[in-house]
Structure formats: C-alpha cells, structure tokens
Protein backbone atom coordinates (compact mmCIF):
# COMPACT_ATOMS: atom_id res chain seq x y z
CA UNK A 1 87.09 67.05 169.23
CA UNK A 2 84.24 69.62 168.67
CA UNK A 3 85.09 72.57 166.00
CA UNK A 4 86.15 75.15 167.23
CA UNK A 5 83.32 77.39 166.11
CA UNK A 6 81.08 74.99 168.02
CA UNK A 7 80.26 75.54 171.65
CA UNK A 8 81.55 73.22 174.17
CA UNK A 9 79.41 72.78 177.29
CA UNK A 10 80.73 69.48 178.98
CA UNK A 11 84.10 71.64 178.60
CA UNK A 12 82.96 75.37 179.34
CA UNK A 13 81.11 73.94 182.84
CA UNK A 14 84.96 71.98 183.53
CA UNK A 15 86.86 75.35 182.70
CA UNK A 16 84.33 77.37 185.19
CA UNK A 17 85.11 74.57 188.18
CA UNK A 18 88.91 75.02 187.61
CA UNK A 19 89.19 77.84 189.98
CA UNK A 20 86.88 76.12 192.70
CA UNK A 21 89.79 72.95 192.98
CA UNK A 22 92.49 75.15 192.98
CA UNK A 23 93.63 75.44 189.44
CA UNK A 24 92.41 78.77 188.35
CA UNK A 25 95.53 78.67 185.86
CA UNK A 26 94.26 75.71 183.42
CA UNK A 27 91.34 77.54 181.02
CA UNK A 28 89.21 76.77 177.67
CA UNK A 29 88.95 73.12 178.02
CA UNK A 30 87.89 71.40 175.17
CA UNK A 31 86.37 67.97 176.04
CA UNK A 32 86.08 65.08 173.31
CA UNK A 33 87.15 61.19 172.83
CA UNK A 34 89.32 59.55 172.34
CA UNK A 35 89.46 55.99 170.15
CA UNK A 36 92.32 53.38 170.27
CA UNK A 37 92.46 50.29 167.91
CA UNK A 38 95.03 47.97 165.89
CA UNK A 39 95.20 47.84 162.22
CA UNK A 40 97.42 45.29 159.93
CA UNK A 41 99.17 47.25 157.22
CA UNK A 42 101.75 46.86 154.99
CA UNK A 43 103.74 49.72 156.11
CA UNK A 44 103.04 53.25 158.43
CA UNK A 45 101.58 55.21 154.76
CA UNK A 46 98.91 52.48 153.77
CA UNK A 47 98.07 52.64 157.55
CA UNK A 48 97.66 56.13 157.35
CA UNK A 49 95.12 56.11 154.28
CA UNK A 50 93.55 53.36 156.75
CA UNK A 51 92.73 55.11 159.44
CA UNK A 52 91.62 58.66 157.92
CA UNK A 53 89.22 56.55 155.86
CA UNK A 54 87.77 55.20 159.28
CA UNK A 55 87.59 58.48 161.05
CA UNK A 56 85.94 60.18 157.96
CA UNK A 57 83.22 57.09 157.52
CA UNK A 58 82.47 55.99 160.69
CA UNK A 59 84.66 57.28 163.80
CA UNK A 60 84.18 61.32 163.28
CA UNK A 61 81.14 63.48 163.07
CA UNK A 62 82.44 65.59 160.65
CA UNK A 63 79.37 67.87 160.65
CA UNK A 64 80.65 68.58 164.21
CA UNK A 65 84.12 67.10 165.50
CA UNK A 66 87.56 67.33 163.96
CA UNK A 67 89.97 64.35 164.41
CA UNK A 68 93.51 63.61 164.64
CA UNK A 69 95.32 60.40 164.90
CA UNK A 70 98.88 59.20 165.69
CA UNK A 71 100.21 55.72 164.54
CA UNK A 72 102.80 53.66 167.00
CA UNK A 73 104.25 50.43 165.76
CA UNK A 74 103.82 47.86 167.94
C-alpha cells in the first residue's frame, strides 16, 4: 500500500465516485496490490523471515509502499 503520508490519486478519484453509485458511506480508499505466491519452509517462522526478506528486496517500494503479509498452510 502507499504510506500514508503519500497521496493516493487512483484512490482519492474512487473515494470521490462513491457517492455517484450510491455508496456515499464507504470513504478514504486506499488503492494498492496485492501479491500471492508459495514458499517451501521448514515451519510458519522460517517462512516468515522468507517472505519479509522478499517484500523488503524485491516485492515493496519501500521509498513509497508499506506491506503486510499473512501466511496460510496449505
């Protein structure tokens, strides 16, 4: 996602249609992306390291974007 601090236009010109489709309710949109992939690990912690390494190397901007992941055994 795009810091906070950072404007937002793909999400500011969403938030100012809301109204116009009948949703005046939903407000500040944020828009980013979102990245899915497998990884083999030993266990849910050595994932973990795994994938913040990834998003801090190559997956996030962090000049510009925060990131957050979730991990689901499959």
């Amino acid at each position: 996602m795009p810091h906070k601090a950072l404007l937002d236009p793909q999400g500011k010109a969403v938030s100012s249609s809301m109204p116009n489709v009948g949703l005046p309710e939903i407000t500040n949109v944020r828009i980013g992306k979102h990245i899915h992939f497998e990884i083999d690990a030993e266990n849910k912690d050595v994932a973990s390291v795994k994938v913040e390494e990834a998003c801090k190397k190559m997956l996030a901007n962090l000049t510009v974007e925060t990131f957050e992941f979730e991990l689901f055994e499959l």
